[in-house]
PDB file of N, CA and C in Angstrom:
ATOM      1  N   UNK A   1      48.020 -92.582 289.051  1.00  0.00           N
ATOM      2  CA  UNK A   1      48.351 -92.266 287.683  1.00  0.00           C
ATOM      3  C   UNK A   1      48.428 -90.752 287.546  1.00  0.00           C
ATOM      4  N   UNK A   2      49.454 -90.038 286.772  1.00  0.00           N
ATOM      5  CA  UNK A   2      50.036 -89.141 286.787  1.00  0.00           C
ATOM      6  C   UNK A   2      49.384 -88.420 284.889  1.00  0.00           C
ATOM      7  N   UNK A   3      48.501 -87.158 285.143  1.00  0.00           N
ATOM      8  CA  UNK A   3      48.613 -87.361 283.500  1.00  0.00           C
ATOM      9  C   UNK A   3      48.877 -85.594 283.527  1.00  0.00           C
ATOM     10  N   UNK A   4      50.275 -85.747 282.736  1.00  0.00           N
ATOM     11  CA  UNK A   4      50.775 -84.599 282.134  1.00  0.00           C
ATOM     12  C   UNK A   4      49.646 -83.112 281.362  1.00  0.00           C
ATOM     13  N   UNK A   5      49.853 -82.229 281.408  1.00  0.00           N
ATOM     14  CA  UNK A   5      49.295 -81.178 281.026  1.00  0.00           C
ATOM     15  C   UNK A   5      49.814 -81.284 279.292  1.00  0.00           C
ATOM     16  N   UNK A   6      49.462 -81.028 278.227  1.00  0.00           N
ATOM     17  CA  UNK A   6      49.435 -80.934 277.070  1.00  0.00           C
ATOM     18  C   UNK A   6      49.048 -79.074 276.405  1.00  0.00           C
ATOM     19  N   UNK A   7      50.242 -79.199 275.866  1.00  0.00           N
ATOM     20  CA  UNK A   7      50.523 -77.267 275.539  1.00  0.00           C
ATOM     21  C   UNK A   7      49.891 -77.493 273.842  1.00  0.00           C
ATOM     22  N   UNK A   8      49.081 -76.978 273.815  1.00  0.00           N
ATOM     23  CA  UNK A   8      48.652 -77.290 272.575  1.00  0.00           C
ATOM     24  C   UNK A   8      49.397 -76.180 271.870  1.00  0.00           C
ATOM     25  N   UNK A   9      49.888 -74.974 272.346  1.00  0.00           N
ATOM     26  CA  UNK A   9      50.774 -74.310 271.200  1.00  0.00           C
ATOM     27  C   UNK A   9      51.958 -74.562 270.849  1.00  0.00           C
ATOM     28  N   UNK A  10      52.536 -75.242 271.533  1.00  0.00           N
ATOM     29  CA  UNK A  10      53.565 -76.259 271.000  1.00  0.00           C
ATOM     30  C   UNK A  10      53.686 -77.081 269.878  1.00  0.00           C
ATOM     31  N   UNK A  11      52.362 -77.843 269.896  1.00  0.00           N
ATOM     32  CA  UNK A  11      51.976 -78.746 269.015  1.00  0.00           C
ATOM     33  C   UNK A  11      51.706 -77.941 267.516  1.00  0.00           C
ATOM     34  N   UNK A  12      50.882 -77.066 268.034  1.00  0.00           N
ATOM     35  CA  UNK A  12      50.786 -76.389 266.115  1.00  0.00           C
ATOM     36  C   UNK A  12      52.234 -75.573 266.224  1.00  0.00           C
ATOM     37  N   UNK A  13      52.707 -75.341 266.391  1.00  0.00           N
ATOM     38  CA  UNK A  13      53.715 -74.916 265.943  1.00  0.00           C
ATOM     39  C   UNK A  13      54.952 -75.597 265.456  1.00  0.00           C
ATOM     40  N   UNK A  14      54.859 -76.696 265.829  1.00  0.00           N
ATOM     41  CA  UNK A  14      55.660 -78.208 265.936  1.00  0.00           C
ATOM     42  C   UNK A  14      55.060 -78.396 264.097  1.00  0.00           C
ATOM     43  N   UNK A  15      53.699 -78.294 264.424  1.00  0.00           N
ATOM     44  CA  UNK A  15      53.080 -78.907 262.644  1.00  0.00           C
ATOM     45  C   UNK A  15      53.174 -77.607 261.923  1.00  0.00           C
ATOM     46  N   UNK A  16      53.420 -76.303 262.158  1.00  0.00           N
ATOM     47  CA  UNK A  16      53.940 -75.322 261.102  1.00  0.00           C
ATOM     48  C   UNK A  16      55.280 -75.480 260.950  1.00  0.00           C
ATOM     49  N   UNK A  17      55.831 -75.860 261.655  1.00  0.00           N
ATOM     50  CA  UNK A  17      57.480 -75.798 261.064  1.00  0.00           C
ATOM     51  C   UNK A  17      57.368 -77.207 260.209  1.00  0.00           C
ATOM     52  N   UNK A  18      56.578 -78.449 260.341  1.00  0.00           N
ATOM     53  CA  UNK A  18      57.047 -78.893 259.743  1.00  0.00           C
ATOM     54  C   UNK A  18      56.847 -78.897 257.724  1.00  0.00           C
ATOM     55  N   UNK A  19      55.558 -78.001 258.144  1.00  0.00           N
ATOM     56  CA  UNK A  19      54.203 -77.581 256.845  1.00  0.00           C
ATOM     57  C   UNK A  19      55.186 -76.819 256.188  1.00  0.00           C
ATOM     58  N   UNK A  20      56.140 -75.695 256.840  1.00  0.00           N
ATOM     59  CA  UNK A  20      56.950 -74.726 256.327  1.00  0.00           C
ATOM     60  C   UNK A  20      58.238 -75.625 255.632  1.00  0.00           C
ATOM     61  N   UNK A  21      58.986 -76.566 256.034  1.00  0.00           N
ATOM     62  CA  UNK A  21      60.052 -77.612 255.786  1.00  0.00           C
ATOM     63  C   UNK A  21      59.270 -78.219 254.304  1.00  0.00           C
ATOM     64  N   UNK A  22      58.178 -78.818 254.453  1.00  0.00           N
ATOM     65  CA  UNK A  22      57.417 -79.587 253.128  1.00  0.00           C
ATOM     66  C   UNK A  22      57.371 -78.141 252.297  1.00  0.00           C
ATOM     67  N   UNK A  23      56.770 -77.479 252.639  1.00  0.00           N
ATOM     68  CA  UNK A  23      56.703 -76.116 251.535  1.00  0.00           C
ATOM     69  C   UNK A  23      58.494 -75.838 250.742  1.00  0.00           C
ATOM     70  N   UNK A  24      59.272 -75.732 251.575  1.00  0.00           N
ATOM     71  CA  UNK A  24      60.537 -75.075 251.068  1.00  0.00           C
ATOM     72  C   UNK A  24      60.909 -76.286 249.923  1.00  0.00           C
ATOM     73  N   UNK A  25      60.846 -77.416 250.112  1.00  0.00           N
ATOM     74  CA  UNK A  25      60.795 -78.547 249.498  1.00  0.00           C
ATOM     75  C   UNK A  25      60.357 -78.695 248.359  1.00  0.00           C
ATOM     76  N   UNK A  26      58.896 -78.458 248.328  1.00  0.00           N
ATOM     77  CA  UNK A  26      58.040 -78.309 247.199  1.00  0.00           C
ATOM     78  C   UNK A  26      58.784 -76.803 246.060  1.00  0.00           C
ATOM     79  N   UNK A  27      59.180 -76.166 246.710  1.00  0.00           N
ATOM     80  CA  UNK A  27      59.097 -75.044 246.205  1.00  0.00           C
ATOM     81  C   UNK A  27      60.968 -75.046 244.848  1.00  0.00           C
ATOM     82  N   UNK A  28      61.561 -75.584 245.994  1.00  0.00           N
ATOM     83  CA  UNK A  28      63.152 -76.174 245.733  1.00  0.00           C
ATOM     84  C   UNK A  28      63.062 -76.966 244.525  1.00  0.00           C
ATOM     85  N   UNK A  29      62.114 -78.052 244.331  1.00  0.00           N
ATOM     86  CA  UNK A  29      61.890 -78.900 243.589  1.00  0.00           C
ATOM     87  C   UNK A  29      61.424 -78.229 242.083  1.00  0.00           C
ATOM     88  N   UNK A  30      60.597 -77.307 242.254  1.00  0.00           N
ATOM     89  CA  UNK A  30      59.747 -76.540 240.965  1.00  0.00           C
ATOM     90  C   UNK A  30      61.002 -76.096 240.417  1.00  0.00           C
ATOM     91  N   UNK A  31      61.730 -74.972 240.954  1.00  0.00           N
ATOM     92  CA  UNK A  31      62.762 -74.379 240.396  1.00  0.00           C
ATOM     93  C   UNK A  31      63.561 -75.215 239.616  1.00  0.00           C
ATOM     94  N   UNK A  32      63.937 -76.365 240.098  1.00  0.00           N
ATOM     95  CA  UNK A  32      64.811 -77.341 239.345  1.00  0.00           C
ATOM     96  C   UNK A  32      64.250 -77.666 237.948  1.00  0.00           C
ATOM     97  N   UNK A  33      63.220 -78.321 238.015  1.00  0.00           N
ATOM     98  CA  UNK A  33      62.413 -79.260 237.331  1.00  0.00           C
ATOM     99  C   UNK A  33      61.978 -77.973 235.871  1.00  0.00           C
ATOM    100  N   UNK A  34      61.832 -78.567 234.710  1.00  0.00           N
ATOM    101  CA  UNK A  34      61.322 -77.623 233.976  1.00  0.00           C
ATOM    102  C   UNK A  34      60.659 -78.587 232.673  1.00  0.00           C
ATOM    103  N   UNK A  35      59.663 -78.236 232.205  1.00  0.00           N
ATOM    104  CA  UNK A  35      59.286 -78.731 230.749  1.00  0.00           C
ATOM    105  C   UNK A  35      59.626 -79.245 229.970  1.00  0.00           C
ATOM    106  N   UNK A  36      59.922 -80.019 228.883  1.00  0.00           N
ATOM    107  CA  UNK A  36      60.854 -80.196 227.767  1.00  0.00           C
ATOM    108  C   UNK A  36      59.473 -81.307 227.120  1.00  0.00           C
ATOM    109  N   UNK A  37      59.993 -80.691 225.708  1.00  0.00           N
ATOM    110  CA  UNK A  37      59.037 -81.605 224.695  1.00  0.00           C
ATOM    111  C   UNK A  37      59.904 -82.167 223.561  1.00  0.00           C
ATOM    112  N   UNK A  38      59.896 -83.159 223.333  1.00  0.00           N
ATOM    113  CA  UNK A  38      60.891 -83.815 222.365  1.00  0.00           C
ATOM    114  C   UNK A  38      59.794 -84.664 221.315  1.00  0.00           C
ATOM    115  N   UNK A  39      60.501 -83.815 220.181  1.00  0.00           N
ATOM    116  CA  UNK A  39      59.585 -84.324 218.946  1.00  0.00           C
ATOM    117  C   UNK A  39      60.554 -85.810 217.674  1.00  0.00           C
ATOM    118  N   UNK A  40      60.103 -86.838 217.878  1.00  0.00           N
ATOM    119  CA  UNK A  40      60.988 -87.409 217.223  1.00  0.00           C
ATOM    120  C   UNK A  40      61.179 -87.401 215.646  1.00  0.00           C
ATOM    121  N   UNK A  41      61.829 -87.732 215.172  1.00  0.00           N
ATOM    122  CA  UNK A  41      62.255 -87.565 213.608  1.00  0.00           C
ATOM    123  C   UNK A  41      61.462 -88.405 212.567  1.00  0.00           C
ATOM    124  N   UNK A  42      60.315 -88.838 213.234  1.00  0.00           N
ATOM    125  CA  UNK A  42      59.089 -89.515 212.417  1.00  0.00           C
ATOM    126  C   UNK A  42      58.198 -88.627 212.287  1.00  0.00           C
ATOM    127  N   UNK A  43      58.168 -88.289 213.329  1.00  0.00           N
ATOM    128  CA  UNK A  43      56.878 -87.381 214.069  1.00  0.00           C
ATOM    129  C   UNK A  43      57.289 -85.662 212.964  1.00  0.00           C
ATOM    130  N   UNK A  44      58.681 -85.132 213.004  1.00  0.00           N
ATOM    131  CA  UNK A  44      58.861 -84.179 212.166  1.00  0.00           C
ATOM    132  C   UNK A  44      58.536 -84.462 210.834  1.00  0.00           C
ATOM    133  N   UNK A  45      58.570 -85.589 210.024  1.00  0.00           N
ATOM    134  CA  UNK A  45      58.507 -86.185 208.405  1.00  0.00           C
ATOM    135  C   UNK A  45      56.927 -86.149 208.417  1.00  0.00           C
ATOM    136  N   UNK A  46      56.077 -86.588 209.307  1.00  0.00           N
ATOM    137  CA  UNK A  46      55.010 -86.590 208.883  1.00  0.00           C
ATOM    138  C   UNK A  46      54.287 -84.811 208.789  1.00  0.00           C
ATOM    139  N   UNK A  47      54.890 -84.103 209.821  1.00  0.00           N
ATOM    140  CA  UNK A  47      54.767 -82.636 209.498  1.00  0.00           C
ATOM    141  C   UNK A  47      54.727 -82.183 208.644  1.00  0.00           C
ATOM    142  N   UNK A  48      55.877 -82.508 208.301  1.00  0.00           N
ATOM    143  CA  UNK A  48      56.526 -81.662 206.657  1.00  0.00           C
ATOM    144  C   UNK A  48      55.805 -82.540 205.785  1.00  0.00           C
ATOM    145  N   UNK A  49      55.164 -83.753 205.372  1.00  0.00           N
ATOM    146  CA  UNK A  49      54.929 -84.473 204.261  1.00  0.00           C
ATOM    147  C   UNK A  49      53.067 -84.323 204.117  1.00  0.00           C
ATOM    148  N   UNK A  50      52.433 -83.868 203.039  1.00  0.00           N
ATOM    149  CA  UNK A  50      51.363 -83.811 202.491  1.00  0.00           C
ATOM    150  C   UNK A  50      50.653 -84.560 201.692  1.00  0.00           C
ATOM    151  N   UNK A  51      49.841 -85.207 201.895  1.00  0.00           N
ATOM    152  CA  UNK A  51      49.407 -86.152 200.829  1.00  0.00           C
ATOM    153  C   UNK A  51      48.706 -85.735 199.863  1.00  0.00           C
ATOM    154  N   UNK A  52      48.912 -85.711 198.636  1.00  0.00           N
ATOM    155  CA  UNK A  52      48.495 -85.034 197.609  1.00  0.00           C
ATOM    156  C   UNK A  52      47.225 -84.983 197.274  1.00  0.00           C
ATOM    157  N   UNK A  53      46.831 -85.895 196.672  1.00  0.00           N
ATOM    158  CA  UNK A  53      45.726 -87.066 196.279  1.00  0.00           C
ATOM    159  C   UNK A  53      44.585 -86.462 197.125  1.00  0.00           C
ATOM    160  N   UNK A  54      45.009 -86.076 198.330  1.00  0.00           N
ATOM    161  CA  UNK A  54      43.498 -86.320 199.676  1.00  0.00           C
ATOM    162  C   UNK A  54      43.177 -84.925 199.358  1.00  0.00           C
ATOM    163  N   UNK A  55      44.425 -83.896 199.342  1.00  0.00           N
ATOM    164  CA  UNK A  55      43.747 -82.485 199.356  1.00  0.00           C
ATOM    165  C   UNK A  55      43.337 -82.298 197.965  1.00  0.00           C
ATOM    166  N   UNK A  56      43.428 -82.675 196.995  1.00  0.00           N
ATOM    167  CA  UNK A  56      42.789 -82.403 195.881  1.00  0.00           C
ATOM    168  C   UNK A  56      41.385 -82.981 195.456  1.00  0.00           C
ATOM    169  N   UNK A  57      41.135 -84.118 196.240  1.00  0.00           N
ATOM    170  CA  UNK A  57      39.841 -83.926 196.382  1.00  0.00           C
ATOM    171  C   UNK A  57      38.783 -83.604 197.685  1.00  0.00           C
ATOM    172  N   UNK A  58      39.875 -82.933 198.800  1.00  0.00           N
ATOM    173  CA  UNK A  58      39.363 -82.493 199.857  1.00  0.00           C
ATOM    174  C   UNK A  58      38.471 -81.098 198.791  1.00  0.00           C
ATOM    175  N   UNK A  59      39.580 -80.392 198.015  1.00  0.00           N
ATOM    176  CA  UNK A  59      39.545 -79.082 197.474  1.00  0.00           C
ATOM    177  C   UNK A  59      38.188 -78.929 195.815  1.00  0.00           C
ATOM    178  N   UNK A  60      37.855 -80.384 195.682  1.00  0.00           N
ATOM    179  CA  UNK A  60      36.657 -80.473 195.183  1.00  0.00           C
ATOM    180  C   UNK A  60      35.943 -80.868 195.407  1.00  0.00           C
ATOM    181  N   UNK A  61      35.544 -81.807 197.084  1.00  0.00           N
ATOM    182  CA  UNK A  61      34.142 -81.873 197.645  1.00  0.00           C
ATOM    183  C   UNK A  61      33.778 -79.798 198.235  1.00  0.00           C
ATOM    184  N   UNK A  62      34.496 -79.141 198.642  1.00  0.00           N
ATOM    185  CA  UNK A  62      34.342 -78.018 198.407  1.00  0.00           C
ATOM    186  C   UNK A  62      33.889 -77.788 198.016  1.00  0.00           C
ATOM    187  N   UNK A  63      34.708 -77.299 196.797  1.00  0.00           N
ATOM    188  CA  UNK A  63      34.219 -76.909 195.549  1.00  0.00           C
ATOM    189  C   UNK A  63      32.577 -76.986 194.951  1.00  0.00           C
ATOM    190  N   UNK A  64      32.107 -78.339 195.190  1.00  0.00           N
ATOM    191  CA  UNK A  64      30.766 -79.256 195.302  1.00  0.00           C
ATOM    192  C   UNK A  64      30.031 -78.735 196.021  1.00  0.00           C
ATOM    193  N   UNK A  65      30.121 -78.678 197.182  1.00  0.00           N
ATOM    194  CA  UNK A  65      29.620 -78.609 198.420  1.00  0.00           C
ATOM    195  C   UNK A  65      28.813 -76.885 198.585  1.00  0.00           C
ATOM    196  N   UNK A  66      29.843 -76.201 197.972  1.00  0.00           N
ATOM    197  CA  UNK A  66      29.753 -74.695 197.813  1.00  0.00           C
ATOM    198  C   UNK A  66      29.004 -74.360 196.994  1.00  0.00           C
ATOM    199  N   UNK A  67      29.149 -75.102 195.553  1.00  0.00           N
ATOM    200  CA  UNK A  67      28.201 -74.589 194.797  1.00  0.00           C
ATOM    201  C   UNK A  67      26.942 -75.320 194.672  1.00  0.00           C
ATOM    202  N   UNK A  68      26.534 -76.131 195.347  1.00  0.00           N
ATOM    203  CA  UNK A  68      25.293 -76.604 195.854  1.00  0.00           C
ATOM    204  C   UNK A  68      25.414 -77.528 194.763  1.00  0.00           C
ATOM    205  N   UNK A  69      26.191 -78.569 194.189  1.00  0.00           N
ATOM    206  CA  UNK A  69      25.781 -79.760 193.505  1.00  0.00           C
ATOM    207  C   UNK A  69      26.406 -80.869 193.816  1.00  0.00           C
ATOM    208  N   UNK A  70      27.259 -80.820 195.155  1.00  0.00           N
ATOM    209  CA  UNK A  70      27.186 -82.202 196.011  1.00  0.00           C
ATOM    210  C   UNK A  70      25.851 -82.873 195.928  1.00  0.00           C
ATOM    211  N   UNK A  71      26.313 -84.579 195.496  1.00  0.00           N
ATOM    212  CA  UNK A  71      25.166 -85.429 195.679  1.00  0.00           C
ATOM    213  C   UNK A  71      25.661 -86.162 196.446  1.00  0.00           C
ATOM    214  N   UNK A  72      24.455 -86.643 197.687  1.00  0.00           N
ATOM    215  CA  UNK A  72      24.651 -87.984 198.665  1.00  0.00           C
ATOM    216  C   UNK A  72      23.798 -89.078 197.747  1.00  0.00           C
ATOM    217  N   UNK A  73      24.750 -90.528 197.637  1.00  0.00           N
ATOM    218  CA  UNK A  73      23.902 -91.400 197.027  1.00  0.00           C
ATOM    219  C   UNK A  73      23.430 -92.440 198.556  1.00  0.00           C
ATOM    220  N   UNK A  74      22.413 -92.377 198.645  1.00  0.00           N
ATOM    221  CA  UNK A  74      21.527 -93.193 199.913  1.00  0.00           C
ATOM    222  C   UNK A  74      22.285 -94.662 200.024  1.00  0.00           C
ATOM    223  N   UNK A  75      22.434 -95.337 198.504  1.00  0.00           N
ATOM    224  CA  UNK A  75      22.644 -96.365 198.896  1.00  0.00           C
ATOM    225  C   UNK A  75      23.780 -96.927 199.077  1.00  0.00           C
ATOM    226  N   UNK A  76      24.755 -96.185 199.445  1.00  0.00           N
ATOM    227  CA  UNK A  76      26.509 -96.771 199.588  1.00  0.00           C
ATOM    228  C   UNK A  76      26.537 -96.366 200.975  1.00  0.00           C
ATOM    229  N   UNK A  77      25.443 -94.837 201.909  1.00  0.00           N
ATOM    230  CA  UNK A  77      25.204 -94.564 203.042  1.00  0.00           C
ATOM    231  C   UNK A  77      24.654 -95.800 203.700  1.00  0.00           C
ATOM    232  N   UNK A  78      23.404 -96.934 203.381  1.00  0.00           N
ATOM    233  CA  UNK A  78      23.122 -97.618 203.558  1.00  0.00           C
ATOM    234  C   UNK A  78      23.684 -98.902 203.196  1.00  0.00           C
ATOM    235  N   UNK A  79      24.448 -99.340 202.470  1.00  0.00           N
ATOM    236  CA  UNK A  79      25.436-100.346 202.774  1.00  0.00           C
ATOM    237  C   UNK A  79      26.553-100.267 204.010  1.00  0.00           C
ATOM    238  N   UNK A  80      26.854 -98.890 203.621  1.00  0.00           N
ATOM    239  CA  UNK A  80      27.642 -98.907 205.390  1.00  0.00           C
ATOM    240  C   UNK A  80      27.714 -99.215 206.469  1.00  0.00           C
ATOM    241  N   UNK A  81      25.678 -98.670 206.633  1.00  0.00           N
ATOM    242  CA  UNK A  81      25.378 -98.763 207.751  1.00  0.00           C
ATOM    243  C   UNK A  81      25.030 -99.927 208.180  1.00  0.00           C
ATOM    244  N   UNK A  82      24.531-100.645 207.123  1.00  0.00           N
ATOM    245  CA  UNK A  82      23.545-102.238 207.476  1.00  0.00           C
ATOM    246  C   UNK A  82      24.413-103.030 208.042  1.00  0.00           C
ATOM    247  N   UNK A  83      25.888-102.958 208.194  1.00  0.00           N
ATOM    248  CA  UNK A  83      26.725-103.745 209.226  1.00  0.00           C
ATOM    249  C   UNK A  83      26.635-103.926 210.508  1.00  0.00           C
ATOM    250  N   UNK A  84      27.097-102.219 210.887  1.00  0.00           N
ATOM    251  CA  UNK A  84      26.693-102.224 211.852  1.00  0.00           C
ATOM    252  C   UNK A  84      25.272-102.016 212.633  1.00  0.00           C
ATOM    253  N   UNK A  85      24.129-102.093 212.116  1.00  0.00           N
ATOM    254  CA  UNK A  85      22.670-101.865 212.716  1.00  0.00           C
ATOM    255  C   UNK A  85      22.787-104.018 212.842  1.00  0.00           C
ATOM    256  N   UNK A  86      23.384-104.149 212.167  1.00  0.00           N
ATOM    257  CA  UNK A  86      23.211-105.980 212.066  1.00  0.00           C
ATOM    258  C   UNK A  86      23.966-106.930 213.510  1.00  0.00           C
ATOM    259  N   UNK A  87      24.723-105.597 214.252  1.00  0.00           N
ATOM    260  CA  UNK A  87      25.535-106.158 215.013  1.00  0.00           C
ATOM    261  C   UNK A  87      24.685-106.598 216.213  1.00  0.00           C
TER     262      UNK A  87
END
């Protein structure tokens, strides 16, 4: 049996050219390829549209809140909760 000598600088160099080939590849590919975000025409209406109602009393729990006469009533906190503690 006959066993051949093995050039190991052959071999890595064999796997850098091919590391260098996958790189140019990778690299070819980025350039092409680019971002894009597409917003649909629901998605713009809800942007532009405000619900009235919510910020006006967003703009007087504030209001409340600021001048220190927000009240928490315990027991609508505790109806809430007794559901889920029941689960």
């Amino acid at each position: 049996m006959k066993i051949n000598k093995i050039n190991p600088v052959n071999a890595i160099q064999n796997y850098r050219q091919q590391q260098d080939i996958h790189q140019e590849k990778k690299t070819s590919k980025k350039s092409m390829q680019r971002d894009e975000v597409q917003i649909s025409p629901e998605a713009k209406e809800l942007l532009n549209t405000k619900p009235t109602g919510r910020e006006e009393k967003i703009e007087s729990l504030k209001e409340s809140v600021s001048n220190g006469t927000y009240h928490v009533d315990a027991g609508k906190i505790a109806e809430k909760l007794l559901p889920y503690f029941k689960k």
